[in-house]
Protein backbone atom coordinates (compact mmCIF):
# COMPACT_ATOMS: atom_id res chain seq x y z
CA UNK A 1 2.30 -66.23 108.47
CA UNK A 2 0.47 -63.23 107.32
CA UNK A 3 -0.37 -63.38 103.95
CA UNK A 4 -0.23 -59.55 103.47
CA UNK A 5 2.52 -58.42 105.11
CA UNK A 6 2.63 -54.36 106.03
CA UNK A 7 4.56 -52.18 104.18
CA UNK A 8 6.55 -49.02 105.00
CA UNK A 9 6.55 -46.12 102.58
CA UNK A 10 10.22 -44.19 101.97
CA UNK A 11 8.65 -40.80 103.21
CA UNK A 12 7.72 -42.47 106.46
CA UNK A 13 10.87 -43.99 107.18
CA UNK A 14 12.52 -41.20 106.09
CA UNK A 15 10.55 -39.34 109.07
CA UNK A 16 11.65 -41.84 111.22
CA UNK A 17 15.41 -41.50 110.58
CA UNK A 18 15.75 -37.45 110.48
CA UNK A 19 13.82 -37.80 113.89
CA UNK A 20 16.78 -40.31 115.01
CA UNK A 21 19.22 -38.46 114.00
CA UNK A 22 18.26 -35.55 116.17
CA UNK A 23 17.71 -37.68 119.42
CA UNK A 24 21.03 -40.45 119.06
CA UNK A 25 22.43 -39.56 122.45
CA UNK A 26 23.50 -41.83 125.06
CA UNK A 27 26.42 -43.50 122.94
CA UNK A 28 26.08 -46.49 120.66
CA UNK A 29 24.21 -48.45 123.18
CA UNK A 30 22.15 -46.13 123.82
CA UNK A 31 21.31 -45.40 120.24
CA UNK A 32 20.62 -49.28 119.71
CA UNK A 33 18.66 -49.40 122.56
CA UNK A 34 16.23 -46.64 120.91
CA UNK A 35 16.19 -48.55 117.86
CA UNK A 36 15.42 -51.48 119.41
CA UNK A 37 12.56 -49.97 121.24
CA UNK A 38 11.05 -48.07 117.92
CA UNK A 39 11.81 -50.61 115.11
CA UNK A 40 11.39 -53.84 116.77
CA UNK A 41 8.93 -53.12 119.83
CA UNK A 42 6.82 -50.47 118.79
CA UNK A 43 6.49 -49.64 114.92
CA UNK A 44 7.56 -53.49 114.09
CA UNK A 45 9.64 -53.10 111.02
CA UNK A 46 11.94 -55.60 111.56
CA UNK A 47 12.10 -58.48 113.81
CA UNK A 48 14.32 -59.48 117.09
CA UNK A 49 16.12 -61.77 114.93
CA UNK A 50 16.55 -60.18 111.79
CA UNK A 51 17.64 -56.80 114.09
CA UNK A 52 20.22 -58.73 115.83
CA UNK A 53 21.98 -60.73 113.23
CA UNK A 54 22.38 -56.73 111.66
CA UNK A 55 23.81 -55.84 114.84
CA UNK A 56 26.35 -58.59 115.22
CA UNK A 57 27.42 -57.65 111.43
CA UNK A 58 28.18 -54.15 111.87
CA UNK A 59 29.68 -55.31 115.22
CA UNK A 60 32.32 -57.20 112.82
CA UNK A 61 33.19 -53.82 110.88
CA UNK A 62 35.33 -50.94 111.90
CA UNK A 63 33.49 -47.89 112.44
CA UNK A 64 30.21 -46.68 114.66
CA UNK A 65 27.95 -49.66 114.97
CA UNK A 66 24.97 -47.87 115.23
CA UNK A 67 25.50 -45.95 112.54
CA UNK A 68 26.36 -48.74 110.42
CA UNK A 69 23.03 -50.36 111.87
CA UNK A 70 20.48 -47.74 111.19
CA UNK A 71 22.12 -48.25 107.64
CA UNK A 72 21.93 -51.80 107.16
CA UNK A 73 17.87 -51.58 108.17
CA UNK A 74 17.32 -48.62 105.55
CA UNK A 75 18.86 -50.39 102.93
CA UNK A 76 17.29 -53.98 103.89
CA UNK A 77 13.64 -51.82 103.79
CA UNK A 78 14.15 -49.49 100.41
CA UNK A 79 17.31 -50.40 98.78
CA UNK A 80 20.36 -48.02 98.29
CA UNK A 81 19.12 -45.22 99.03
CA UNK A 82 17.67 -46.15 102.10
CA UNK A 83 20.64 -47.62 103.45
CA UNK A 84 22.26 -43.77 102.25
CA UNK A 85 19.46 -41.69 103.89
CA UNK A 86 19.01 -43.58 106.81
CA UNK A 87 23.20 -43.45 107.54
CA UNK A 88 23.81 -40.03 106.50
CA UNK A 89 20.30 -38.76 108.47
CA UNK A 90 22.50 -40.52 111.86
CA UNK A 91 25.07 -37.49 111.17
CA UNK A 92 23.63 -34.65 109.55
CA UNK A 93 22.13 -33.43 112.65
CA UNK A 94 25.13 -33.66 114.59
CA UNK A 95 27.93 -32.55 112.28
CA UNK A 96 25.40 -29.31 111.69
CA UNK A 97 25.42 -28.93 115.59
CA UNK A 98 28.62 -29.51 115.84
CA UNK A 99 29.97 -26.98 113.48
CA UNK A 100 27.87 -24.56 115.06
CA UNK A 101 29.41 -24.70 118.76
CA UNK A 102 32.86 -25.22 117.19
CA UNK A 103 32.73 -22.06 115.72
CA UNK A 104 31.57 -20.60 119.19
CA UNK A 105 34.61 -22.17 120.63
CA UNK A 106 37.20 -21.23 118.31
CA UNK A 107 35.74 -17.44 117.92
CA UNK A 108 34.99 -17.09 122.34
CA UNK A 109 36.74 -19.74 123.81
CA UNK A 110 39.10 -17.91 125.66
CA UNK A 111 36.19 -15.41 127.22
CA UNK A 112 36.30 -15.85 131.10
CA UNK A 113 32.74 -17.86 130.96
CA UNK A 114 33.44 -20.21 128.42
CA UNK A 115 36.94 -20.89 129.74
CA UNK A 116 35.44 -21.47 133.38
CA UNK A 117 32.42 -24.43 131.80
CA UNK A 118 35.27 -25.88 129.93
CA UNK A 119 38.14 -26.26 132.97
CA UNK A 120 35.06 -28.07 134.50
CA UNK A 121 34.14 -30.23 131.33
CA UNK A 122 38.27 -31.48 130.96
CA UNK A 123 37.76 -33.88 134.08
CA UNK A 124 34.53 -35.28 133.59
CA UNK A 125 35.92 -36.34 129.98
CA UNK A 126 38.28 -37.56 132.18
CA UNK A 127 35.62 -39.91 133.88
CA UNK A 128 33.82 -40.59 130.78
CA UNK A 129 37.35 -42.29 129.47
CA UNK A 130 37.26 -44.18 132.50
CA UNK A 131 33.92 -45.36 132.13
CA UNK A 132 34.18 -46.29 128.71
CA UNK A 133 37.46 -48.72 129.98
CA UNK A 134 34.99 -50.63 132.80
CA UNK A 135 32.17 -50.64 130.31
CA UNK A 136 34.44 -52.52 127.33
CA UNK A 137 36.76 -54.28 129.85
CA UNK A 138 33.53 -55.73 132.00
CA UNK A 139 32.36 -57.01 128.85
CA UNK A 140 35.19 -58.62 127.42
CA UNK A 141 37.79 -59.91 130.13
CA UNK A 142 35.94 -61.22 132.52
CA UNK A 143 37.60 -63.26 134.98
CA UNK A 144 41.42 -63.02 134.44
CA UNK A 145 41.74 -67.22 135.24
CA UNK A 146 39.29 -67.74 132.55
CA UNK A 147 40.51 -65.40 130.16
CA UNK A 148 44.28 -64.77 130.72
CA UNK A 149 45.21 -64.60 126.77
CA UNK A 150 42.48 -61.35 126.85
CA UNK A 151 44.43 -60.14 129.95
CA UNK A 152 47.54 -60.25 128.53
CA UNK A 153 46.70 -58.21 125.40
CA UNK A 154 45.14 -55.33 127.20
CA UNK A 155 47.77 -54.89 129.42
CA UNK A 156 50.66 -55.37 126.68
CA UNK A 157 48.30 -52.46 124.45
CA UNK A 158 48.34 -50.91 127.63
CA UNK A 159 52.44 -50.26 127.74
CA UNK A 160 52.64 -50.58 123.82
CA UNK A 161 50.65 -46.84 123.76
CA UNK A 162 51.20 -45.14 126.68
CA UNK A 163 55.38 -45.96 127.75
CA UNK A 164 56.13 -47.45 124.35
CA UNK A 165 54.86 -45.30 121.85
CA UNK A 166 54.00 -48.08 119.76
CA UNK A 167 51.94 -46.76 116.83
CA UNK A 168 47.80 -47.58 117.40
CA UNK A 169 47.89 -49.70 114.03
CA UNK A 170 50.65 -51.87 114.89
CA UNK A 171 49.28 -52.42 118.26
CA UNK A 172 45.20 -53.16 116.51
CA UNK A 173 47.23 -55.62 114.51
CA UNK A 174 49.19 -57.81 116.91
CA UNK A 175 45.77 -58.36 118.72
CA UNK A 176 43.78 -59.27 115.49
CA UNK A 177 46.50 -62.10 114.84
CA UNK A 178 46.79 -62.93 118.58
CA UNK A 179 42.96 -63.42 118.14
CA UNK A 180 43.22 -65.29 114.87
CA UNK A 181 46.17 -67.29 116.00
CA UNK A 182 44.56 -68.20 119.72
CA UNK A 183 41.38 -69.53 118.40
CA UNK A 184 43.15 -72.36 116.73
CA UNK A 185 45.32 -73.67 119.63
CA UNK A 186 43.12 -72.14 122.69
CA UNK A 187 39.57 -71.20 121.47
CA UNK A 188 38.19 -70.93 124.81
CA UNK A 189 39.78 -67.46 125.61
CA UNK A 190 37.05 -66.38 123.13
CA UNK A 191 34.07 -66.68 124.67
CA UNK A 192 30.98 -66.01 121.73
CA UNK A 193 28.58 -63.14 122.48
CA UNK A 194 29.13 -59.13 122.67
CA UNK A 195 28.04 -55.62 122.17
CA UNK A 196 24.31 -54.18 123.27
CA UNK A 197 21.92 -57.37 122.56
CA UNK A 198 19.21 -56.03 124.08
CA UNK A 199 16.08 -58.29 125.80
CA UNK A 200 13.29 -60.40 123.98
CA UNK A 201 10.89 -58.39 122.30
CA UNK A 202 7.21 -59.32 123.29
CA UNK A 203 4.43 -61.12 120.84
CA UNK A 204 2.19 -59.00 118.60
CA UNK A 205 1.10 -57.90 115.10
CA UNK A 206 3.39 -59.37 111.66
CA UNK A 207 6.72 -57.31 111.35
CA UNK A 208 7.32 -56.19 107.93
CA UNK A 209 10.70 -57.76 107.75
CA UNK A 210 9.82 -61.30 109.85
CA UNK A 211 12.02 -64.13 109.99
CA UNK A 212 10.48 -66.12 107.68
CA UNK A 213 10.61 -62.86 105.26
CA UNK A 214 12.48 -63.68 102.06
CA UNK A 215 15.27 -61.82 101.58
CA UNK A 216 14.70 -59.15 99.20
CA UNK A 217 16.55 -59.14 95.81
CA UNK A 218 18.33 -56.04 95.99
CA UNK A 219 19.99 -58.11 98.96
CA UNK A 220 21.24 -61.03 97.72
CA UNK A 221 25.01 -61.21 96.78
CA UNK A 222 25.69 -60.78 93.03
CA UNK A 223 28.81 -60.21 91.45
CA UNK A 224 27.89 -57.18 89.37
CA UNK A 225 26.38 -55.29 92.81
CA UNK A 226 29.52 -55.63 94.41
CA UNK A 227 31.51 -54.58 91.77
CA UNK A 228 29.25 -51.17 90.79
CA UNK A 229 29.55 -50.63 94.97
CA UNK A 230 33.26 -51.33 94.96
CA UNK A 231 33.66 -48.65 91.84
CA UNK A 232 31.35 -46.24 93.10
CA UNK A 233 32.73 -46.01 96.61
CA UNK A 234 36.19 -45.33 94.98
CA UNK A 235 35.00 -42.74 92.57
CA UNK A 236 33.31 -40.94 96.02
CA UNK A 237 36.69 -41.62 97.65
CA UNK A 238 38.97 -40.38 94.72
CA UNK A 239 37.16 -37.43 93.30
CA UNK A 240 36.63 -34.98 96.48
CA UNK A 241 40.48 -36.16 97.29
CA UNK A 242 41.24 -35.32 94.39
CA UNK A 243 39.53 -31.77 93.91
CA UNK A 244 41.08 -30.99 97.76
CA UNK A 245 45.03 -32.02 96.52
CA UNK A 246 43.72 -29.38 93.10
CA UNK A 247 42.86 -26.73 95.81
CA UNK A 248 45.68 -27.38 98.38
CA UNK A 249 48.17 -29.59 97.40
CA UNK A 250 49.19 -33.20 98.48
CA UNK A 251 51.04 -31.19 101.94
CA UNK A 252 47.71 -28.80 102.75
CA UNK A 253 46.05 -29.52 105.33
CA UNK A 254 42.34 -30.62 103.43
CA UNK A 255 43.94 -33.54 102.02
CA UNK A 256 46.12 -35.17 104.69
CA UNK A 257 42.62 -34.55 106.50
CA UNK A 258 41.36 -36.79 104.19
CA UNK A 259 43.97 -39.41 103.48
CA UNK A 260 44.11 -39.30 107.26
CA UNK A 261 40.45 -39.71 108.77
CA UNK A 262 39.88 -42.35 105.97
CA UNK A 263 42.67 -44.51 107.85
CA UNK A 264 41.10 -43.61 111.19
CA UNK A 265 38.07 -45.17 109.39
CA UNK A 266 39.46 -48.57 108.78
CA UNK A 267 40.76 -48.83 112.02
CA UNK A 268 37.66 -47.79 114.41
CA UNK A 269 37.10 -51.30 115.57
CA UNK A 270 35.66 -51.41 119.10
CA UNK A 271 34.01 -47.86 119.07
CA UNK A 272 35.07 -44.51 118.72
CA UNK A 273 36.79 -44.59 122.14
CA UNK A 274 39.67 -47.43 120.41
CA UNK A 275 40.09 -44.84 117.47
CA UNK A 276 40.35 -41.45 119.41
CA UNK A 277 44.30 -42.33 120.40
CA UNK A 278 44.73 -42.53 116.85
CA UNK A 279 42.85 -39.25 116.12
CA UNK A 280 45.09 -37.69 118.87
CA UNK A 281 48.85 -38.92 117.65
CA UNK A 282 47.87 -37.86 114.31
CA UNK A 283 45.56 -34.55 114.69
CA UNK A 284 47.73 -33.62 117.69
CA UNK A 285 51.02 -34.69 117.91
CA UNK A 286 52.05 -35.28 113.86
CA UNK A 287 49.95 -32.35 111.60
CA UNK A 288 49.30 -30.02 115.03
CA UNK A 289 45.69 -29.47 113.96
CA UNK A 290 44.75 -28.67 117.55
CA UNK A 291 46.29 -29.11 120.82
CA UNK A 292 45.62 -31.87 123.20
CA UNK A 293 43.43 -29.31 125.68
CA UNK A 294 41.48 -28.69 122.77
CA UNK A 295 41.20 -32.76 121.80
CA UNK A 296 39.53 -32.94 125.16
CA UNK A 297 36.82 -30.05 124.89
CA UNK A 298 36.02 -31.63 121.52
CA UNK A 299 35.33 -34.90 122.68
CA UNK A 300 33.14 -33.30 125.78
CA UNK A 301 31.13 -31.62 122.75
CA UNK A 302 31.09 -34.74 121.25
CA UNK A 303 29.39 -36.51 124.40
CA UNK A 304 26.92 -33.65 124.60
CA UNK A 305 25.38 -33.86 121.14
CA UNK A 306 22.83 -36.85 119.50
CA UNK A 307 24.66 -39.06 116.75
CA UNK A 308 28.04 -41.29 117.21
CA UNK A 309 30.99 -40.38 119.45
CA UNK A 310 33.37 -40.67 116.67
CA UNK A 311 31.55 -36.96 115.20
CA UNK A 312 34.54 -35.62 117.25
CA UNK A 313 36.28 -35.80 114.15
CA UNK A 314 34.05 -32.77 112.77
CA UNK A 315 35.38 -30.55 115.85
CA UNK A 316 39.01 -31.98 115.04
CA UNK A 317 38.55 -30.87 111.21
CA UNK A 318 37.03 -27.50 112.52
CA UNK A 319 39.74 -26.44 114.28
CA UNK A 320 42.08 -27.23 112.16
CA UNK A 321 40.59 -25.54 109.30
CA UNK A 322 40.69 -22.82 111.62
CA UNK A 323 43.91 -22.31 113.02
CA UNK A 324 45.40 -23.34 109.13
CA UNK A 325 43.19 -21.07 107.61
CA UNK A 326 42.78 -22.85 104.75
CA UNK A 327 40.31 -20.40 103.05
CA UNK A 328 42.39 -17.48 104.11
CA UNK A 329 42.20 -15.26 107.25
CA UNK A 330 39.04 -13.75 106.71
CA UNK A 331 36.87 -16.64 106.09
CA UNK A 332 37.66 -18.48 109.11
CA UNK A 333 33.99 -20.14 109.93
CA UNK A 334 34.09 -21.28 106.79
CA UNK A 335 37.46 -22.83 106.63
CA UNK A 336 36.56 -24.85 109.42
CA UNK A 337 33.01 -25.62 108.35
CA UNK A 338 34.83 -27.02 104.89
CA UNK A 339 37.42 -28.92 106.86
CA UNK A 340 34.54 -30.54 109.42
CA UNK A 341 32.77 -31.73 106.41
CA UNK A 342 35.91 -33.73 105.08
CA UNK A 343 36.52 -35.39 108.15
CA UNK A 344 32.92 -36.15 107.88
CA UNK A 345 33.15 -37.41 104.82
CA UNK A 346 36.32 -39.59 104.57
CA UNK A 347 35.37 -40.86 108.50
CA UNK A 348 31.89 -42.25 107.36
CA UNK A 349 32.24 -43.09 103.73
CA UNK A 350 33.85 -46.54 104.78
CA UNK A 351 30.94 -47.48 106.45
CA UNK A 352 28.62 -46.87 103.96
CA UNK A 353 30.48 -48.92 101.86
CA UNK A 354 31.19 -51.98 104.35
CA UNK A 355 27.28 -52.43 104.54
CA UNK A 356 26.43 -51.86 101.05
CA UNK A 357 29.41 -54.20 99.73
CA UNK A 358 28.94 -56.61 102.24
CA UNK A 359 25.51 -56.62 103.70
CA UNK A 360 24.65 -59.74 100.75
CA UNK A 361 27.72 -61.42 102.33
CA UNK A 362 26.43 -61.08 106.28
CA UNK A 363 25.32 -64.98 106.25
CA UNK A 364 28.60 -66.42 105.54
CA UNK A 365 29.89 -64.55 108.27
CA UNK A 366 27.24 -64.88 111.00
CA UNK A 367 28.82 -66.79 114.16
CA UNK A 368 31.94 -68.18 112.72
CA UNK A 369 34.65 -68.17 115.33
CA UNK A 370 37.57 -67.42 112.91
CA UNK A 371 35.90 -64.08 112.10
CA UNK A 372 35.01 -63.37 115.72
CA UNK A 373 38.15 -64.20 117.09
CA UNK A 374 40.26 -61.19 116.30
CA UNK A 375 38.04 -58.94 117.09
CA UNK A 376 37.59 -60.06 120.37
CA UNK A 377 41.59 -59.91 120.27
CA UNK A 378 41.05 -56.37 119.00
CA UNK A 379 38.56 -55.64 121.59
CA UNK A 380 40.80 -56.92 124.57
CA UNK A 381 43.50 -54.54 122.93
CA UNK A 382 41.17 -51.76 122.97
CA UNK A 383 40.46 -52.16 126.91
CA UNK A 384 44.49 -51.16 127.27
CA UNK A 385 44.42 -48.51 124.52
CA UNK A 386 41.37 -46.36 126.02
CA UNK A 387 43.33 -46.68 129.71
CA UNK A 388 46.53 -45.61 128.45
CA UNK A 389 43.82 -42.55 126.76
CA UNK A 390 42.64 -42.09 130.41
CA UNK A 391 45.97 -41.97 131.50
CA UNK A 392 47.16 -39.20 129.37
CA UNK A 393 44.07 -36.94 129.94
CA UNK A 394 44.59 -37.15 134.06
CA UNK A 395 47.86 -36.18 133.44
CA UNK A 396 47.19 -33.03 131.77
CA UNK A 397 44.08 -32.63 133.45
CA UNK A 398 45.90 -33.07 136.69
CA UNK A 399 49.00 -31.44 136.35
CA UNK A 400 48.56 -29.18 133.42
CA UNK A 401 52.14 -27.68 133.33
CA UNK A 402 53.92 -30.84 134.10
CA UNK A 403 54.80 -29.58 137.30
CA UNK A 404 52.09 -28.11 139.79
CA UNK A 405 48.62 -30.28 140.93
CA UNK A 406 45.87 -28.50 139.99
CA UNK A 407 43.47 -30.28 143.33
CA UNK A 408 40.29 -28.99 141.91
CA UNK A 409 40.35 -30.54 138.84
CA UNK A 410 41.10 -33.78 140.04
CA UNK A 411 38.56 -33.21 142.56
CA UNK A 412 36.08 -32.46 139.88
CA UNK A 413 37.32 -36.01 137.91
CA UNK A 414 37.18 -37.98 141.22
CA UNK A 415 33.23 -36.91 141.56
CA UNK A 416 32.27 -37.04 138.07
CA UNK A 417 33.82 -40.81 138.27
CA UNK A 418 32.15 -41.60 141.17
CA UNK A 419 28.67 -40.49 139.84
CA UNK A 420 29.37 -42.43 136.65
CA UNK A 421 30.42 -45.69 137.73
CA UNK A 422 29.00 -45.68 141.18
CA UNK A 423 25.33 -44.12 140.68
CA UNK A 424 24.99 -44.90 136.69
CA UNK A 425 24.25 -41.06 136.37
CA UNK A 426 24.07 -40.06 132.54
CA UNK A 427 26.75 -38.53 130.79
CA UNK A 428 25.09 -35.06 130.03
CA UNK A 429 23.75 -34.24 133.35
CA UNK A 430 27.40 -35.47 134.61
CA UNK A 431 29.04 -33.25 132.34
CA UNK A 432 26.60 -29.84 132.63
CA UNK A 433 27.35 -30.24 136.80
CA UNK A 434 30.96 -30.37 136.48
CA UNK A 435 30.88 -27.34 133.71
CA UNK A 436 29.06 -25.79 136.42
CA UNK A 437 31.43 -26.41 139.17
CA UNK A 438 33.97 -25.58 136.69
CA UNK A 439 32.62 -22.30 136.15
CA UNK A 440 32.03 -21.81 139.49
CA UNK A 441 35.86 -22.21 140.94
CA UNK A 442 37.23 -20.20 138.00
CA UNK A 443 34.86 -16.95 139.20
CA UNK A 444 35.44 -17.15 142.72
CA UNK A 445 39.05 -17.21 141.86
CA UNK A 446 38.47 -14.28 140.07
């Protein structure tokens, strides 16, 4: 053991994490991956250990695991606000992007062009569902004779959402006490081991944080930290919900956005993919914030800029500052730039909060089956949620006016699906060819 163990200054980790930030694409395994690669295998900061018993915490928590990650290692390195910079540095750059093309959308959305890249982009989201529901599904059920229980929960979520109408909540919590319950009288459906872990990181110089590092004392559980976290996070909570019911009212639109995204916040377990049916009953079908052809050209933005998946939520608050005009009719951009920035907020401050409240308490929690249990029930659940997702979007995507086929979108889905899942092509080029091919049909029919 090195007796003089490296240091890293704030500024240069603060380079580091406005750099990540700007390239985060590629989804949350992605994102680990290049984490991975630059804290453990090339700069060193942290080791393969220390890296993945982070991981498998903020695998525990609702909300975007990478996020919560990058997090965790900023505050483990410089306290607080590390933990702050290095999570809000994971968004910035997308929400900023991301307000940007929204207000392209809403303002030229309907020119010829624009519509043309987007009737391509609605069926490779299509795909892009699809994927997500082998990707989750291959990881978690397995083979149906060794894991019926699983089986059985992802097909009930299945019919719960999409024939059912069984509220996403409800459904999230019948699978975390299906988990809890099944671990105690058949804890072999719940096989340990999950998420992104990626492969052995080669020998070389001292990490800063090693395993044998101590841990620091900013780190270790007291009382009095959690409580000062516990009060803080409520003030940031209460006082911006509290200036937007001031501006708007309990009924305007700013703070159901907030009441609302906060819930979709607590209930994010298993990625943003588990959350977005959520996002949709509410945004969509409840406070008519946007319409479901517009949920789907948000989340194809979403797949096409760096930080986590569940940024959708910024296009969801855009538009519906938009269309509710919430800072009048003649500050439109604006309306929706405010409204992005509270589902921003209310989305992400959770998860600032889960790691800073509970990152002292990650060693009590590290491997125990009765903590892992439901959320491999919730996980299962997810598998049938994000199908009966899928499900919806080739309907509309398919048959847009309940009625007619529309063969060239479903032509478009069938290719992008096959590129995805058969040749492992990325999700950007996938979705720039089909916008093309989109395009492409809409002029020649012209």
């Amino acid at each position: 053991m090195s007796e003089h163990r490296r240091s890293v200054s704030f500024r240069e980790a603060l380079r580091f994490w406005l750099w990540l930030g700007f390239v985060s694409f590629g989804g949350p395994a992605g994102q680990i991956a290049v984490m991975h690669r630059e804290l453990v295998e090339r700069r060193r900061w942290i080791s393969e250990r220390r890296f993945l018993h982070a991981l498998n915490y903020c695998m525990l928590l609702p909300g975007p695991e990478a996020q919560q990650l990058a997090t965790y290692i900023g505050w483990l390195m410089h306290r607080t606000w590390g933990g702050v910079v290095a999570g809000g540095l994971f968004v910035l750059p997308s929400l900023v992007l991301l307000v940007a093309l929204s207000g392209v959308y809403a303002a030229w959305g309907q020119v010829p062009v624009i519509a043309g890249l987007f009737y391509g982009i609605k069926p490779a989201v299509v795909a892009i569902v699809l994927q997500a529901v082998w990707r989750i599904g291959s990881r978690t059920l397995r083979d149906p004779r060794q894991v019926p229980l699983l089986w059985a929960i992802a097909l009930g979520s299945f019919v719960a959402i999409a024939f059912l109408q069984v509220g996403f909540p409800w459904v999230v919590g019948a699978a975390a006490l299906l988990g809890w319950a099944g671990a105690r009288v058949w804890p072999a459906q719940f096989p340990g081991g999950r998420g992104h872990a990626p492969a052995p990181v080669p020998p070389g110089e001292p990490f800063v944080i090693d395993d044998d590092t101590p841990t620091p004392v900013h780190a270790r559980f007291s009382r009095g930290g959690l409580v000062r976290v516990v009060l803080a996070g409520a003030a940031l909570w209460a006082l911006p919900l509290a200036l937007l019911v001031a501006l708007g009212g309990w009924q305007g639109p700013l703070a159901r956005m907030a009441v609302f995204f906060t819930k979709a916040a607590l209930l994010t377990f298993g990625g943003a993919y588990a959350v977005l049916p959520y996002v949709f009953q509410g945004a969509v079908e409840q406070f008519h914030w946007l319409t479901a052809a517009q949920m789907m050209d948000g989340l194809a933005l979403g797949e096409t800029t760096p930080g986590p998946l569940i940024m959708v939520v910024a296009f969801v608050g855009f538009v519906g500052g938009w269309t509710k005009q919430v800072l009048g009719p003649d500050a439109l951009f604006w309306a929706g730039a405010l409204a992005a920035s509270v589902a921003t907020w209310f989305t992400f401050l959770p998860s600032f909060l889960f790691i800073l409240a509970g990152g002292p308490l990650v060693e009590a929690t590290h491997g125990n089956l009765r903590f892992t249990a439901p959320l491999t029930g919730i996980t299962a659940a997810v598998v049938g949620v994000i199908a009966s997702l899928g499900l919806f979007f080739l309907v509309h995507v398919g048959w847009p006016d309940g009625h007619a086929v529309d063969g060239a979108a479903l032509v478009i889905a069938a290719g992008a699906a096959v590129a995805l899942l058969r040749f492992k092509l990325g999700v950007i080029p996938v979705i720039f060819t089909c916008a093309l091919a989109g395009l492409a049909w809409r002029l020649a029919g012209l």
